[in-house]
Protein backbone atom coordinates (compact mmCIF):
# COMPACT_ATOMS: atom_id res chain seq x y z
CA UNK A 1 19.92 48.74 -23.42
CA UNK A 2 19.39 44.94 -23.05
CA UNK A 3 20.31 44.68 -20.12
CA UNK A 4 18.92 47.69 -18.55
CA UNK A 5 15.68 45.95 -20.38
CA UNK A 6 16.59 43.11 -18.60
CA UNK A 7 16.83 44.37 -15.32
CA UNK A 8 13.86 46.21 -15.09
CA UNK A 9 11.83 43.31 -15.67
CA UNK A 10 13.53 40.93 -13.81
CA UNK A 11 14.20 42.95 -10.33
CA UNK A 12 10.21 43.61 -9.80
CA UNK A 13 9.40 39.79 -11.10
CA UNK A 14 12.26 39.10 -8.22
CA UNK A 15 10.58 41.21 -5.86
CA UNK A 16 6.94 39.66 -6.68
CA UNK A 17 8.05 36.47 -6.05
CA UNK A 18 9.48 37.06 -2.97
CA UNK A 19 6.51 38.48 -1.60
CA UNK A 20 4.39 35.94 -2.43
CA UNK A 21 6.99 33.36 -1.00
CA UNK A 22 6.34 35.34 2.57
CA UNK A 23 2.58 35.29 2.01
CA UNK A 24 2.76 31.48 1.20
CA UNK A 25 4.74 31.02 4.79
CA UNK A 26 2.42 33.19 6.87
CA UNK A 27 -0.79 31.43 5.39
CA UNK A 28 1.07 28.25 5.86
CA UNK A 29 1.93 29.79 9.71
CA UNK A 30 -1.43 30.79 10.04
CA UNK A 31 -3.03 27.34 9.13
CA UNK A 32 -0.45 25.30 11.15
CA UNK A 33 -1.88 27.41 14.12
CA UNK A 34 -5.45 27.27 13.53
CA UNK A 35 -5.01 23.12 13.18
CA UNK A 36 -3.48 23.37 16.78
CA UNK A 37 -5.77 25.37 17.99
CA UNK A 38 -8.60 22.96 16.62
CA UNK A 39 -6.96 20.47 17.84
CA UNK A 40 -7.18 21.42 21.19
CA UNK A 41 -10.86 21.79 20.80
CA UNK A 42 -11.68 18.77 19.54
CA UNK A 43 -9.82 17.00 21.67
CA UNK A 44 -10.73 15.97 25.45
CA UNK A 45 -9.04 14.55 28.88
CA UNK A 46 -9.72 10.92 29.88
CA UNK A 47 -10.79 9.80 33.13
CA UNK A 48 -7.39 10.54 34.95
CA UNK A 49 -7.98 13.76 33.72
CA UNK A 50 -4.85 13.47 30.97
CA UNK A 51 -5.48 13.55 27.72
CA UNK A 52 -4.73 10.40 25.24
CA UNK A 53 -2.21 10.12 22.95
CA UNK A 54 -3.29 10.14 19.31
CA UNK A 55 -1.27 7.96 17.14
CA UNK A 56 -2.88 7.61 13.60
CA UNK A 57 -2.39 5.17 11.14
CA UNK A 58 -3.29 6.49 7.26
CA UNK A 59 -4.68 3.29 5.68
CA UNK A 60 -7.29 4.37 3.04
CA UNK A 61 -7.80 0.58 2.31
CA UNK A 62 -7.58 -0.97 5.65
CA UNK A 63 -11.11 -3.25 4.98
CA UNK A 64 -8.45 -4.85 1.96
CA UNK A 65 -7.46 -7.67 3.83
CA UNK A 66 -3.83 -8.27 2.39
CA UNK A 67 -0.69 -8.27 3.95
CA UNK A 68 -0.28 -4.44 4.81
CA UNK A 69 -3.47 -5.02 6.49
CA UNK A 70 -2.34 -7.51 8.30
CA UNK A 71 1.02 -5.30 9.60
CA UNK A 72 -1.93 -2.23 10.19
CA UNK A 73 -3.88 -4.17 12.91
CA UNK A 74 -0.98 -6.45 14.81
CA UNK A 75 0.90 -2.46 14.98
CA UNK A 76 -2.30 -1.62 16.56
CA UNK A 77 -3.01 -4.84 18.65
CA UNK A 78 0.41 -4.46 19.83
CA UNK A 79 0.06 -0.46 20.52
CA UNK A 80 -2.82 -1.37 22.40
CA UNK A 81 -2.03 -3.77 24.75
CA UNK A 82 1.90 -1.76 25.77
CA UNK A 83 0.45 1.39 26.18
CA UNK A 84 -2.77 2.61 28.20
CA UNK A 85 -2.53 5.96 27.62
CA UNK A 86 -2.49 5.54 23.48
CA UNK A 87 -5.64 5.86 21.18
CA UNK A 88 -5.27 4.52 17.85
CA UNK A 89 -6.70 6.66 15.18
CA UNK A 90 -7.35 4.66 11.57
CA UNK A 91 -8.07 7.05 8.41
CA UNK A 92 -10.01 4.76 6.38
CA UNK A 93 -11.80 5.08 2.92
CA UNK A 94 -13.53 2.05 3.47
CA UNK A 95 -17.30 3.91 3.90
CA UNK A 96 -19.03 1.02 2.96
CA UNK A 97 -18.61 -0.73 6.46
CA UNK A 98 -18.95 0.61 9.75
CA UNK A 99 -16.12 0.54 12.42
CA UNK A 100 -17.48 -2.48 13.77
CA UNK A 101 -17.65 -4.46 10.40
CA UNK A 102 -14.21 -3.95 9.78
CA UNK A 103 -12.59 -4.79 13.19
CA UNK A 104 -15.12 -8.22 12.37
CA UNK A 105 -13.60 -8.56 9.42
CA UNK A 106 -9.70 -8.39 10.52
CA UNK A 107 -10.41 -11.11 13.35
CA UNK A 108 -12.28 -13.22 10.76
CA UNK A 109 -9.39 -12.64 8.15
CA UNK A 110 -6.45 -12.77 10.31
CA UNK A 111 -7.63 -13.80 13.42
CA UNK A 112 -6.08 -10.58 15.02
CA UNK A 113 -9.09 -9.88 18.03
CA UNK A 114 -8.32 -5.79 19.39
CA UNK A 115 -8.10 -5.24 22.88
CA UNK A 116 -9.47 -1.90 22.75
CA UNK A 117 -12.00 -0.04 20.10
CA UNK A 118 -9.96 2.39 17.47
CA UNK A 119 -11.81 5.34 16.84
CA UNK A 120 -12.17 5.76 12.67
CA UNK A 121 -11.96 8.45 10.71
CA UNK A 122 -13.81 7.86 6.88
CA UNK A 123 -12.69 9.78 4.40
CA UNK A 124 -15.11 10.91 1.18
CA UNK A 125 -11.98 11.77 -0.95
CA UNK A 126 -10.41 8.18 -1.76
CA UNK A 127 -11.20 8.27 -4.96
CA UNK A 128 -8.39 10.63 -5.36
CA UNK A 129 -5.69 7.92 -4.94
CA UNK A 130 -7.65 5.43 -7.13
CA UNK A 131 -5.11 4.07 -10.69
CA UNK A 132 -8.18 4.52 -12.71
CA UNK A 133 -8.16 7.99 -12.43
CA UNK A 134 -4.78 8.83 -14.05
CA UNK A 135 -4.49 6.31 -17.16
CA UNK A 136 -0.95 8.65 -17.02
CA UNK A 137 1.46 9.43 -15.18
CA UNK A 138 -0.46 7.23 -12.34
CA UNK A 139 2.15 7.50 -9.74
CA UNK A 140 2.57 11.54 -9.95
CA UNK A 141 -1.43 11.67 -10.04
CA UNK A 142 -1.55 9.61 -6.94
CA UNK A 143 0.69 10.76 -4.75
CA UNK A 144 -0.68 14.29 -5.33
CA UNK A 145 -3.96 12.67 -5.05
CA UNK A 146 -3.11 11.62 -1.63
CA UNK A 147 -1.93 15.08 -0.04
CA UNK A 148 -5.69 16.45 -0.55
CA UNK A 149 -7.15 13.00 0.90
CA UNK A 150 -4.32 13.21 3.91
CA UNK A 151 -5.58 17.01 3.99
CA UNK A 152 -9.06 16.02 4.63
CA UNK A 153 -7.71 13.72 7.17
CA UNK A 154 -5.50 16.42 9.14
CA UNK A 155 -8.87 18.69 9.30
CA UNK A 156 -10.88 15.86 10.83
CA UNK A 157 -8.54 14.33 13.31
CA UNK A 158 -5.23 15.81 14.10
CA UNK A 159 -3.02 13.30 15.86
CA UNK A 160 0.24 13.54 17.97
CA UNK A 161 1.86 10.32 16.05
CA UNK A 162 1.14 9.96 12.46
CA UNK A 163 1.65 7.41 10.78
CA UNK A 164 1.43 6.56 6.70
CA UNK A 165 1.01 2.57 6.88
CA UNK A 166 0.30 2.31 3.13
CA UNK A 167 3.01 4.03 1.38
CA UNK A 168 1.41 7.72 0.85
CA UNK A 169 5.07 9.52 1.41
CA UNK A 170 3.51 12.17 0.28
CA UNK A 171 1.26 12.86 3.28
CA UNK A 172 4.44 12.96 5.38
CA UNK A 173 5.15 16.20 5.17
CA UNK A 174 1.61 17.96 5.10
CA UNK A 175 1.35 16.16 9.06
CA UNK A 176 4.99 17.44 9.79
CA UNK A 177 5.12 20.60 9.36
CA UNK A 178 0.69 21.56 8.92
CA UNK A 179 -0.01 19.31 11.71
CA UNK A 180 2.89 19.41 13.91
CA UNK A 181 2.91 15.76 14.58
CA UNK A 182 5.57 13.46 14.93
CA UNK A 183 5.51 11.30 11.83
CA UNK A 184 6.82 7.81 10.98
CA UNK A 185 6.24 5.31 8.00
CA UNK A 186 5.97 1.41 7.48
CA UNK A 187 7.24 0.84 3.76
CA UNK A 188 6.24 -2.15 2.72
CA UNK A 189 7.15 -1.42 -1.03
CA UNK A 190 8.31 1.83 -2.43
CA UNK A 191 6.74 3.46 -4.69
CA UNK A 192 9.55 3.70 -6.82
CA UNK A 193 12.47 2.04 -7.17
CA UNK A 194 15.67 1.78 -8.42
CA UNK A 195 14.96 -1.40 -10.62
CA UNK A 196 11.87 0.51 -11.85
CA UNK A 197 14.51 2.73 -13.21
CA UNK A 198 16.56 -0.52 -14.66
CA UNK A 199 13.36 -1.47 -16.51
CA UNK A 200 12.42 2.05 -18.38
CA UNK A 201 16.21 2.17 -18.95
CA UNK A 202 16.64 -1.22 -20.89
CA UNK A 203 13.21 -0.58 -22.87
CA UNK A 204 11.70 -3.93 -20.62
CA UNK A 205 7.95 -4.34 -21.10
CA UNK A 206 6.48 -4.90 -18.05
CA UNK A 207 2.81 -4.39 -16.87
CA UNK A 208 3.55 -0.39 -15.49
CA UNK A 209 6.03 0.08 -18.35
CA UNK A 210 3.73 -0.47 -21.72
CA UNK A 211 4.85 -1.96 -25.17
CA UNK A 212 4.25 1.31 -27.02
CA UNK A 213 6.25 3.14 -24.51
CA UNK A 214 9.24 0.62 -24.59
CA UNK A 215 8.83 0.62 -28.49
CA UNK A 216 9.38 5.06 -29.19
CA UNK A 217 12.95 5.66 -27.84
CA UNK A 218 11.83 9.15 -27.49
CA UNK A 219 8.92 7.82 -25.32
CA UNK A 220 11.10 5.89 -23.16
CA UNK A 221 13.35 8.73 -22.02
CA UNK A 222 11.05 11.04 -21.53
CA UNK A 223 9.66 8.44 -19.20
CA UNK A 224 12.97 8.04 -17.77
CA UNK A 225 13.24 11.63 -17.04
CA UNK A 226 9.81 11.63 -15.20
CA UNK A 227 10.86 8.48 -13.09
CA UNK A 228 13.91 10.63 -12.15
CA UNK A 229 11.82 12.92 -11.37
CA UNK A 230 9.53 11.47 -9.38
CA UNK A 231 12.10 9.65 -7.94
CA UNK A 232 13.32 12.66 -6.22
CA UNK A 233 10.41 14.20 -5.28
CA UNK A 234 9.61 10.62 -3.17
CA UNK A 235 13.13 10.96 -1.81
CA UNK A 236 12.16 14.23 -0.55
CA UNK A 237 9.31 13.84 1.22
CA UNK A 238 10.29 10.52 2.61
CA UNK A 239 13.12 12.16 4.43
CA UNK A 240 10.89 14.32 6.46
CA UNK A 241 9.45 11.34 8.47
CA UNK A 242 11.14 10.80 12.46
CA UNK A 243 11.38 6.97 12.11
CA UNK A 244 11.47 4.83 9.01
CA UNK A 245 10.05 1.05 9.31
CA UNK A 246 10.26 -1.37 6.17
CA UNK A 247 9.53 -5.15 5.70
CA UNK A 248 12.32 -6.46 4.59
CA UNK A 249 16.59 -6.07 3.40
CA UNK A 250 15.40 -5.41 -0.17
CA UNK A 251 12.66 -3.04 0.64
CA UNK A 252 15.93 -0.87 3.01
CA UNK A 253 18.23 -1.20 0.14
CA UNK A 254 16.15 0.90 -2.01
CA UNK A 255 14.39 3.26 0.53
CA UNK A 256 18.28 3.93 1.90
CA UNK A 257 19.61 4.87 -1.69
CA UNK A 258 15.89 6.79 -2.60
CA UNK A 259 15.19 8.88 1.19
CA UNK A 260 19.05 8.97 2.59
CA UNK A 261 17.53 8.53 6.00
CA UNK A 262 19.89 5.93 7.34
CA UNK A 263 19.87 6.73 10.89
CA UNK A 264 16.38 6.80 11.56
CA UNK A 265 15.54 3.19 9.38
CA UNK A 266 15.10 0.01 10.19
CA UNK A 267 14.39 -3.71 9.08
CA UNK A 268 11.06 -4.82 10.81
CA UNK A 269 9.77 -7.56 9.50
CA UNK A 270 5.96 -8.30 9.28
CA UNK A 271 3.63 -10.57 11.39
CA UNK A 272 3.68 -13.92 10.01
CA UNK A 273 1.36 -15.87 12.01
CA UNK A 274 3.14 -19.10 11.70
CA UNK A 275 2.09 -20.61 14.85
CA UNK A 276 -1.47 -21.60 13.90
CA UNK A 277 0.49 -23.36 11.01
CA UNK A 278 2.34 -25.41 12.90
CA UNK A 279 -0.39 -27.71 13.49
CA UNK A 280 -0.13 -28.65 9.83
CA UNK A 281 1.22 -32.21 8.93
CA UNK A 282 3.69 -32.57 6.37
CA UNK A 283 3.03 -35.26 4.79
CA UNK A 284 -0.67 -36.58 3.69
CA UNK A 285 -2.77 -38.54 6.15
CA UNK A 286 -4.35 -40.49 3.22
CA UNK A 287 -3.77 -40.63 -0.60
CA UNK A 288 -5.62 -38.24 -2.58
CA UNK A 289 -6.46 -38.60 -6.46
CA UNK A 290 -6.37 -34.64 -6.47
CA UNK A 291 -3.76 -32.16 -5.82
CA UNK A 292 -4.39 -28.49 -5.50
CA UNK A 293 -2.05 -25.84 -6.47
CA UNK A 294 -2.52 -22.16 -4.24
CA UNK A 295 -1.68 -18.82 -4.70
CA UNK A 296 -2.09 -15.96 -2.13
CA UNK A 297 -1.82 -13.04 -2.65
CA UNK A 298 -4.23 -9.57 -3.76
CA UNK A 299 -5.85 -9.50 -7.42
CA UNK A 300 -3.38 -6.61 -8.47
CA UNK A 301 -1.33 -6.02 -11.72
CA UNK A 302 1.64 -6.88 -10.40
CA UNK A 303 0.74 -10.02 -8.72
CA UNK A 304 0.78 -11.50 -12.16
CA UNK A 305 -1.78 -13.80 -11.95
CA UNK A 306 -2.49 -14.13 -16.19
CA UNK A 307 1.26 -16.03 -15.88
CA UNK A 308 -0.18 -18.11 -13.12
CA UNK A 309 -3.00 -18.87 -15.15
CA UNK A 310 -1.32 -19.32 -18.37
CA UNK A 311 1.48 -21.68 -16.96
CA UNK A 312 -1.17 -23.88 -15.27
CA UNK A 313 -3.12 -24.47 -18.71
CA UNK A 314 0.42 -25.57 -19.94
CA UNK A 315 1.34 -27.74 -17.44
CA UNK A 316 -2.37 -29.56 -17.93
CA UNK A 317 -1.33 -29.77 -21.61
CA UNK A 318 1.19 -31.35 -21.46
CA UNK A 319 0.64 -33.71 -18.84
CA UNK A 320 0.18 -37.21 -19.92
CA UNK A 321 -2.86 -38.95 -20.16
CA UNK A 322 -3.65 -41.52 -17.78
CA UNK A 323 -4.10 -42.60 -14.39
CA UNK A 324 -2.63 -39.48 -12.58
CA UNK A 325 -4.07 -37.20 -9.99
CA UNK A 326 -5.71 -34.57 -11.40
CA UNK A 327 -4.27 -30.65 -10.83
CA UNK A 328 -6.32 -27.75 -9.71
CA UNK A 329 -5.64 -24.50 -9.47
CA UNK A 330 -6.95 -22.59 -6.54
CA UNK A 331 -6.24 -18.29 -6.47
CA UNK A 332 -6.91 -17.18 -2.69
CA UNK A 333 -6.81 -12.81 -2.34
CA UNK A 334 -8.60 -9.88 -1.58
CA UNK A 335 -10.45 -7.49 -3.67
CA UNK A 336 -10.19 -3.99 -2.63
CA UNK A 337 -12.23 -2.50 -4.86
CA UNK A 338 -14.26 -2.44 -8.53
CA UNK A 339 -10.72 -2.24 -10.44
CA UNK A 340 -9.98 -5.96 -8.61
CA UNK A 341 -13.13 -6.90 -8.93
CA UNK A 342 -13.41 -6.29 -12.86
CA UNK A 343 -9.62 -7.92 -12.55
CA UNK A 344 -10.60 -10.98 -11.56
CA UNK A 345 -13.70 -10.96 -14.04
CA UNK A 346 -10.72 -10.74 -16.51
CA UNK A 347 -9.03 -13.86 -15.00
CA UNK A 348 -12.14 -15.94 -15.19
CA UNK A 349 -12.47 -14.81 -19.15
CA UNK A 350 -8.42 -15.70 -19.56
CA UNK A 351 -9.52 -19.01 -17.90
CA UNK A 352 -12.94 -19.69 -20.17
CA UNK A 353 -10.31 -19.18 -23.16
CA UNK A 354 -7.45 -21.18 -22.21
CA UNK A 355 -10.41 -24.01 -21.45
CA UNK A 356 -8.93 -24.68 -17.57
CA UNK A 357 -11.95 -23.10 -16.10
CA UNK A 358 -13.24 -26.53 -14.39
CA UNK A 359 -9.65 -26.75 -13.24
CA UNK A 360 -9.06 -22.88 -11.52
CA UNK A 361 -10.99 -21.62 -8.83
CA UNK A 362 -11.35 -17.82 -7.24
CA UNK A 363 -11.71 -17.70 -3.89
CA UNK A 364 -12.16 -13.73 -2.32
CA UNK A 365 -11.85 -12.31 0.73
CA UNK A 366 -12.18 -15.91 2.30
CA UNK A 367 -12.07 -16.07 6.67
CA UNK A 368 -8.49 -17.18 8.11
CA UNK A 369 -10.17 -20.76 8.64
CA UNK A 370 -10.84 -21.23 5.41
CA UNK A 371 -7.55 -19.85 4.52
CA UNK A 372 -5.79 -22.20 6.99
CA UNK A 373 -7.87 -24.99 5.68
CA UNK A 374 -6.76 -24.47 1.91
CA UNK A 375 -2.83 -24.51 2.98
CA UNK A 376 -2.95 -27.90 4.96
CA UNK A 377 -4.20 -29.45 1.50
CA UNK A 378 -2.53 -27.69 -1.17
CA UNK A 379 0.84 -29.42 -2.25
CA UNK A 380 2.04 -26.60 -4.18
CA UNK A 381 2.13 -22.99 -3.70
CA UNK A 382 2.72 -20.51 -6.66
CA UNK A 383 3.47 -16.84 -6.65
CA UNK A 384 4.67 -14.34 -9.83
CA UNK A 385 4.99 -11.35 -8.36
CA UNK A 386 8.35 -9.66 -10.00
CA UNK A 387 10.50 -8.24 -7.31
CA UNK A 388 8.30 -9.40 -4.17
CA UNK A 389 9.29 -7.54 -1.47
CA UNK A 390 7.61 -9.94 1.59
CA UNK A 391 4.80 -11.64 0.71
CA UNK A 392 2.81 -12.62 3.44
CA UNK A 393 -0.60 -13.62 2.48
C-alpha cells in the first residue's frame, strides 16, 4: 500500500516536472531567438556596407581606475588599432560620467589615449553587485546579482564577442547560450579559491572569514559547505567560456583546479607600463631630510591598509630620537565608490588614533603624472595584500 502510495504521487510529480523542464527550454528557445532577432535590428552596416564586429567588455566599474582598469582599456587600445572592422562595446555602471569623461579619465590615469571612440552601454542595475547589499553570503548574493545586471546588458547591446573583464563568471553563460555570443574571460583574481577554502578549514580569521564565524565550529562548516558550494557552481559556469585569460601562474593554478578548462587557458600577463619608469634615477640627485614610504593599490578590504597603517605608527615609535630623516607615509588608490570612500574615512580615524596623522597622507584617484612623480621620490614601497595575485598599480 506504501508503495502504491508512493507511486501515485511520485509518477505525476515526475511528470510535472518534466513538463515544466520543456516549458523552461522553449521559453529559454524562444528568448534566445527574439535577442537575435533584436539584434539584427538594432544593429547596422558600416560604410563598406559590412557590419562591425561587436566585442564587449562587462566592466561595471571601468571609471575605478585600478589595475583591471588598466588591462580593460590597453585590451581595447590594442583591439583597436589590429582590427578595423571591430567595435568595442564597454557595459559600464559608472552613470555619473559621460563616455567622454571616462575615456579623459583613463588617459589622465594611465596615460592609455584610444584610437577610436567605444560606444558605452550604462547600466541602472549596479547596485545589484554592490558588498553592501548582502552583509551574507556576499559572494552567492553577487554573483546572482550580476546575471540580472549582465541581463540588462544582453537586452541593450547584444555583442558577437563577450567578454567578462571583471570577474562576473556568472554572466558567462547567460551571453553563451541567451545571447549566442562567443564568450571569453580575463581573471584577474578568482572569486574563490582554493586557499579561501584552507582558511575556513583551519578556523583563520581573516577580513572575509569573521572572528565569530571562526570561533562556532558549527559555524565554520557550514561555511565550509557553502564555499564548496559555491565553489562548484563558479567552476561551472567558468567552463562555459571559449577562451580563458588570467594575470598571472598563481591566478592559472587555481582557475585550472576550480573551471577544468585547461585547453582553452592561458597566462597573459597585464600591461605594466614600465617604460615611462625608466626615466627614473636610482639613486637620489640630492640628500633629502625626508623619506616617503608609498603604497598603491585600491582602498578595498583586502588591500589591508589598517596593517599598513598600524606598522607605520610602530616603526615611528620606535625610531630613535634624533637627527634622522623623518618618515611619511603616503597611500596612492582609487575609490570606486561610497563603500571606499567611507573606507578611507575609516583610515584617516585609525590614523587620528594611532596619532601619525601629520605623518600619512591619502592621495585618490590622482593623474599618472602625479603618480609617476610620487614613485621617483618614494624610497620605499609597501603592499599587504594576502595572496596578491599581480599587483599593478
Amino acid at each position: 500500500a506504501c508503495f502504491r502510495l508512493l507511486c501515485s504521487l511520485l509518477i505525476p510529480a515526475l511528470f510535472l516536472s518534466g513538463i515544466l523542464c520543456m516549458c523552461l527550454v522553449v521559453l529559454l528557445w524562444g528568448i534566445r531567438l527574439w535577442i537575435q532577432q533584436r539584434k539584427k535590428q538594432l544593429t547596422s552596416a558600416g560604410k563598406d556596407g559590412k557590419r562591425p564586429l561587436l566585442v564587449a567588455f562587462f566592466h561595471p566599474y571601468c571609471n575605478a581606475g585600478g589595475g583591471g582598469e588598466r588591462v580593460l582599456w590597453c585590451a581595447i587600445r590594442t583591439l583597436q588599432k589590429k582590427y578595423r572592422n571591430v567595435t568595442c562595446v564597454v557595459y559600464t555602471g559608472d552613470r555619473g560620467a559621460t563616455g567622454e569623461e571616462i575615456v579623459e579619465g583613463a588617459f589622465r590615469r594611465f596615460n592609455i589615449k584610444l584610437t577610436h571612440p567605444v560606444k558605452f552601454v550604462f547600466l541602472e542595475k549596479r547596485y545589484l553587485v554592490e558588498a553592501s547589499l548582502y552583509p551574507h553570503f556576499t559572494l552567492l548574493g553577487q554573483s546572482l546579482g550580476s546575471v540580472f545586471l549582465g541581463l540588462e546588458a544582453l537586452l541593450k547591446c547584444v555583442p558577437d564577442i563577450y567578454i567578462d573583464s571583471m570577474g562576473y563568471a556568472f554572466t558567462l553563460p547567460l551571453f553563451k547560450y541567451l545571447g549566442g555570443c562567443r564568450v571569453g574571460c580575463y581573471v584577474h583574481y578568482p572569486t574563490i579559491s582554493t586557499d579561501m577554502l584552507s582558511v575556513v578549514r583551519n578556523q583563520d580569521t581573516r577580513f572575509n572569514n569573521a572572528a565569530f564565524i571562526t570561533n562556532n565550529p558549527l559555524f565554520s562548516k557550514f561555511k565550509l559547505v557553502y564555499y564548496y558550494f559555491f565553489a562548484f557552481m563558479y567552476g561551472l559556469v567558468g567552463s562555459c567560456s571559449d577562451v580563458i585569460m588570467v594575470n598571472s601562474s598563481w591566478t592559472l593554478n587555481h582557475i585550472l583546479s576550480l573551471w577544468r578548462a585547461g585547453p582553452c587557458t592561458s597566462v597573459v600577463y597585464p600591461p605594466c607600463d614600465v617604460q615611462t619608469f625608466l626615466d627614473i634615477p636610482l639613486e637620489e640627485e640630492k640628500s633629502t631630510t625626508e623619506y616617503s614610504i608609498v603604497s598603491v593599490s585600491q582602498f578595498r578590504p583586502e588591500k589591508d591598509h589598517p596593517l599598513q597603517i598600524r606598522a607605520f605608527a610602530k616603526l615611528l615609535k620606535e625610531k630613535r630620537l634624533g637627527q634622522q630623516p623623518s618618515l611619511k607615509l603616503i597611500l596612492i588608490g582609487g575609490c570606486r565608490n561610497r563603500q571606499d570612500e567611507e573606507r578611507v574615512n575609516n583610515l584617516k580615524r585609525l590614523c587620528e588614533d594611532l596619532g601619525v596623522s601629520n605623518y600619512v597622507t591619502f592621495r585618490i584617484n590622482i593623474p599618472f603624472e602625479e603618480l609617476k612623480r610620487h614613485l621617483a621620490e618614494a624610497t620605499i614601497g609597501l603592499h599587504t595584500m594576502w595572496n596578491e595575485h599581480f599587483g599593478i598599480g
